[in-house]
C-alpha atoms as a PDB file:
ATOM      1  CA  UNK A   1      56.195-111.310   9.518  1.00  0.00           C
ATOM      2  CA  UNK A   2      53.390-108.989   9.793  1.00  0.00           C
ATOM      3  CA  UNK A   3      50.037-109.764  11.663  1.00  0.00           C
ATOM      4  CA  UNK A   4      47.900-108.910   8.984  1.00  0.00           C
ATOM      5  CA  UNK A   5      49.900-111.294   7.030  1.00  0.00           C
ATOM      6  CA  UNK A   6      49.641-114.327   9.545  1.00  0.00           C
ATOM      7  CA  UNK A   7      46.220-113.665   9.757  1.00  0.00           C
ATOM      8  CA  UNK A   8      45.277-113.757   6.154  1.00  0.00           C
ATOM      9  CA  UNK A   9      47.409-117.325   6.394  1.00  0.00           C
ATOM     10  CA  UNK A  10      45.201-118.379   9.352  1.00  0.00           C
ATOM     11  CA  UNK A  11      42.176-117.625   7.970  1.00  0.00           C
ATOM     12  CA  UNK A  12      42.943-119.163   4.130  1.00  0.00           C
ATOM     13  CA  UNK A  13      43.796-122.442   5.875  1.00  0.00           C
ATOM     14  CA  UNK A  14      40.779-122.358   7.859  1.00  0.00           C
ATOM     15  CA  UNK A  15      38.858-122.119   5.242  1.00  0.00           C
ATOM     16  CA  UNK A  16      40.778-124.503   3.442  1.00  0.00           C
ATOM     17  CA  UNK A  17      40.927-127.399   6.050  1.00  0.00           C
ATOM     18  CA  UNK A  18      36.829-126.827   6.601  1.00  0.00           C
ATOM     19  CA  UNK A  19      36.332-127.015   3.185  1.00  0.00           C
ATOM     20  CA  UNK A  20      34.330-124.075   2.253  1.00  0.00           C
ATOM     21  CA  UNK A  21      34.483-121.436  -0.678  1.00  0.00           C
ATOM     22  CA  UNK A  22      35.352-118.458  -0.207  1.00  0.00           C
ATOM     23  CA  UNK A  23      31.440-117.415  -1.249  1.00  0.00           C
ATOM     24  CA  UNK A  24      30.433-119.233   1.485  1.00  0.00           C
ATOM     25  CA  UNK A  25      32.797-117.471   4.069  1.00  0.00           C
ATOM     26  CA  UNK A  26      32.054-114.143   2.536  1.00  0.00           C
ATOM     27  CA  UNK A  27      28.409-114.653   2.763  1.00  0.00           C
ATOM     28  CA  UNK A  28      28.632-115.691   6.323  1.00  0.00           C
ATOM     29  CA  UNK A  29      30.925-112.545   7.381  1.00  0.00           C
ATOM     30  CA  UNK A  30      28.930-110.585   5.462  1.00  0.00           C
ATOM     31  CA  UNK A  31      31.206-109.021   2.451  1.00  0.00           C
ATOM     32  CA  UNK A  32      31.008-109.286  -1.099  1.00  0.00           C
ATOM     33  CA  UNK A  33      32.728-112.179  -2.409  1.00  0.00           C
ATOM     34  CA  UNK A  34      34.877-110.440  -4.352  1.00  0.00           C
ATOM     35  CA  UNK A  35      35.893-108.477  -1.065  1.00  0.00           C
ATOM     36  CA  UNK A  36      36.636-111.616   0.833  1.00  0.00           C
ATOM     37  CA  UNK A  37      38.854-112.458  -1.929  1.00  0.00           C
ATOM     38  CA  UNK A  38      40.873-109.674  -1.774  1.00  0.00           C
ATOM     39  CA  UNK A  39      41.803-110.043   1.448  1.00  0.00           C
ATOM     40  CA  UNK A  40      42.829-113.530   1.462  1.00  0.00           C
ATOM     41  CA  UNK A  41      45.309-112.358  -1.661  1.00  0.00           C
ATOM     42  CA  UNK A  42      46.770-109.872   0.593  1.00  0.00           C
ATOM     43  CA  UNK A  43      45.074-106.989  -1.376  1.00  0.00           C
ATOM     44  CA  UNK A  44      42.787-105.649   1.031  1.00  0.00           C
ATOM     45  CA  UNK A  45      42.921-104.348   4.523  1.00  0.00           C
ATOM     46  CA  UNK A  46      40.112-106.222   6.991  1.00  0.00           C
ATOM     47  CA  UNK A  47      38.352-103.966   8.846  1.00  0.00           C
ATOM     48  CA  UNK A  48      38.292-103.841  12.704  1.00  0.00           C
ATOM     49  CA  UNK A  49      34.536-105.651  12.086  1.00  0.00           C
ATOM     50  CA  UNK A  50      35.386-108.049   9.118  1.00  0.00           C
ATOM     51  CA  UNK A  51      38.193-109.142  11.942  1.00  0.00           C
ATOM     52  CA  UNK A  52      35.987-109.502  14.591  1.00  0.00           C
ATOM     53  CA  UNK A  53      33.546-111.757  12.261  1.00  0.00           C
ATOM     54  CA  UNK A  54      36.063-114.198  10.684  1.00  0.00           C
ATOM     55  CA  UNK A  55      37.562-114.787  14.695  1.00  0.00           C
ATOM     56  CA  UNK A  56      34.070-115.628  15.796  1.00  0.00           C
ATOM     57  CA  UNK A  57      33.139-117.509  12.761  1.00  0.00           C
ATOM     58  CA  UNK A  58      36.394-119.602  12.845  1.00  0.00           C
ATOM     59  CA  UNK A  59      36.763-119.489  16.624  1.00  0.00           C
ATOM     60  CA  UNK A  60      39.908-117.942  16.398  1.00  0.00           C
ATOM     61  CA  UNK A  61      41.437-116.577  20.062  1.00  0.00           C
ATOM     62  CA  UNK A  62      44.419-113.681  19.736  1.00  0.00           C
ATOM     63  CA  UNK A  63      46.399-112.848  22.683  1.00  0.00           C
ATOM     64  CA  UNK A  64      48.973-109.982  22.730  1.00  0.00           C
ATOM     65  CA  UNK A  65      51.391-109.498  25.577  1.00  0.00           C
ATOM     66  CA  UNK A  66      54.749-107.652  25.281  1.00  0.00           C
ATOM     67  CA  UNK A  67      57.083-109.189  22.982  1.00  0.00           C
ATOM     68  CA  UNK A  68      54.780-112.367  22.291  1.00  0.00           C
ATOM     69  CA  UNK A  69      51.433-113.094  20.167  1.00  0.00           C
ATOM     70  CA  UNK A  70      50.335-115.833  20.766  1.00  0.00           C
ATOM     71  CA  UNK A  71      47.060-117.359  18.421  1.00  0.00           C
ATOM     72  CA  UNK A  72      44.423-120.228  19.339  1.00  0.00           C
ATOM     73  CA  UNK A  73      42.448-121.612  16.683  1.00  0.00           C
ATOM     74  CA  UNK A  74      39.698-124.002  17.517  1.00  0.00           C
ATOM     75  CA  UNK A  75      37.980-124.948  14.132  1.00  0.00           C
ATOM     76  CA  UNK A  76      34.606-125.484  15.826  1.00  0.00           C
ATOM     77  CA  UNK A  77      31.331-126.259  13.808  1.00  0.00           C
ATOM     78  CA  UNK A  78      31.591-123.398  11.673  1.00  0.00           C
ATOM     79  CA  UNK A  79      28.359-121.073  12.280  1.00  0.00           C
ATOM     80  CA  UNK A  80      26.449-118.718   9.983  1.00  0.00           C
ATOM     81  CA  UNK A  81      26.049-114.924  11.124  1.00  0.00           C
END
């Protein structure tokens, strides 16, 4: 599978499991709404900057090394941008 593709999983379930819309995610990452939902349908690249966002706003930690990616999510207090 893809990276994008385990990202966009990632990032629906954090939303999911901190119960928030995706308004309120989009609002806080700064993209219109119907952006945010886009991406979570697979329909729209993230940006290099929309990636950054939703990793700080979920603390999300990515680590590439050869032949392994490995992916840390905390679900902290979720903070606003």
């Amino acid at each position: 599978m893809k990276f994008h593709k385990i990202f966009i999983q990632i990032i629906k379930n954090c939303r999911v499991k901190s119960g928030l819309s995706q308004e309120q995610v989009a609002k806080a990452i700064r993209v219109p709404r119907t952006s945010y939902v886009q991406m979570e349908a697979n329909n729209r690249k993230i940006s290099l900057q929309e990636f950054e966002r939703l990793c700080k706003y979920y603390g999300i930690t990515i680590e590439f090394k050869p032949n392994k990616l490995t992916v840390l999510v905390t679900l902290k207090k979720v903070v606003t941008f």
